[in-house]
Protein backbone atom coordinates (compact mmCIF):
# COMPACT_ATOMS: atom_id res chain seq x y z
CA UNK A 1 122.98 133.39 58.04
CA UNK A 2 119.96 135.38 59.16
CA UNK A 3 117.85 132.58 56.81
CA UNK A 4 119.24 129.30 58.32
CA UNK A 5 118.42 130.82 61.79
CA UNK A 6 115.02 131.50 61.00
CA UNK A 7 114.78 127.79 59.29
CA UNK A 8 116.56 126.44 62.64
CA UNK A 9 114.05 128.49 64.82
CA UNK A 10 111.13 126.56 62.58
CA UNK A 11 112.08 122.99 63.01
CA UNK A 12 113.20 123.69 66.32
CA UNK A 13 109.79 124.93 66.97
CA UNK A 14 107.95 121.99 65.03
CA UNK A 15 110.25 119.73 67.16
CA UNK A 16 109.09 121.35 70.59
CA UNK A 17 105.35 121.37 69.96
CA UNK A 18 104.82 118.71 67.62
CA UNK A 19 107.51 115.62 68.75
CA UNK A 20 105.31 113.62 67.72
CA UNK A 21 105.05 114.51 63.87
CA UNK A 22 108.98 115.04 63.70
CA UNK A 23 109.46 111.85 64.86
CA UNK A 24 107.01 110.58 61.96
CA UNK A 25 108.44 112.51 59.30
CA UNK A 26 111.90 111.31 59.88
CA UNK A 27 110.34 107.41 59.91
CA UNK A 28 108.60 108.07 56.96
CA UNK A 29 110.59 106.01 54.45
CA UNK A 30 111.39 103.34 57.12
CA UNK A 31 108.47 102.26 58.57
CA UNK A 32 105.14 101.68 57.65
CA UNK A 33 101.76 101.71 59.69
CA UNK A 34 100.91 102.91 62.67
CA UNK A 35 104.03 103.27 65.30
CA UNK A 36 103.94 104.39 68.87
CA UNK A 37 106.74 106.71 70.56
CA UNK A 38 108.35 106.29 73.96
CA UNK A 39 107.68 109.56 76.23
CA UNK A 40 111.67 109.32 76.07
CA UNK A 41 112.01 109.74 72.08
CA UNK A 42 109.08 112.85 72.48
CA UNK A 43 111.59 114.52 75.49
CA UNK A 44 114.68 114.11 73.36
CA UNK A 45 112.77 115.70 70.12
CA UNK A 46 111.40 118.58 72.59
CA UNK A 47 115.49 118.38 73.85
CA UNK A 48 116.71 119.06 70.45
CA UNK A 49 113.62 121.53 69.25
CA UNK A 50 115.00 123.55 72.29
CA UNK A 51 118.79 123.43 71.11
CA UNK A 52 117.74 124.16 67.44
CA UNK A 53 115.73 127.22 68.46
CA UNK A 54 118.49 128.70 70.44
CA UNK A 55 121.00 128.24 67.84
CA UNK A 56 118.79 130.07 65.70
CA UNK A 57 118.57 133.04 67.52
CA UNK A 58 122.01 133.18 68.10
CA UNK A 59 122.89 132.99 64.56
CA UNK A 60 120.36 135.90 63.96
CA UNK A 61 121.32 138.04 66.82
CA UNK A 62 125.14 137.80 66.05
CA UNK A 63 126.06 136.49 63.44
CA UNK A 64 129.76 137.53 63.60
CA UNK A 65 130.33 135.10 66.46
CA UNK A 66 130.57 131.87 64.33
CA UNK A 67 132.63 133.35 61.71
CA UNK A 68 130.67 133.38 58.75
């Protein structure tokens, strides 16, 4: 479990400081050209880069909790 934490803790990351190239990777196959992002898409990807990298450490730190 200690790898999917540190692989959680890396998106999360590349979510948090880079919103704006998460949100193009995941439009990638759906869109094509140049697209512009609402500051309220960039806070939710920050949002969920935050929630990723604290599930990460917790799965690193105990990994007992979650059962596996």
């Amino acid at each position: 479990m200690v790898l999917v934490g540190f692989f959680l803790i890396f998106f999360g990351l590349m979510n948090f400081l880079f919103p704006e190239v998460a949100l193009k990777m995941e439009d990638w196959t759906r869109i094509r050209g140049d697209r512009d992002y609402t500051p309220f898409a960039k806070g939710m990807t920050r949002l969920s880069g935050v929630v990723l990298i604290v599930a990460g450490i917790l799965l690193i730190v105990s990994p007992g909790v979650f059962g596996f």
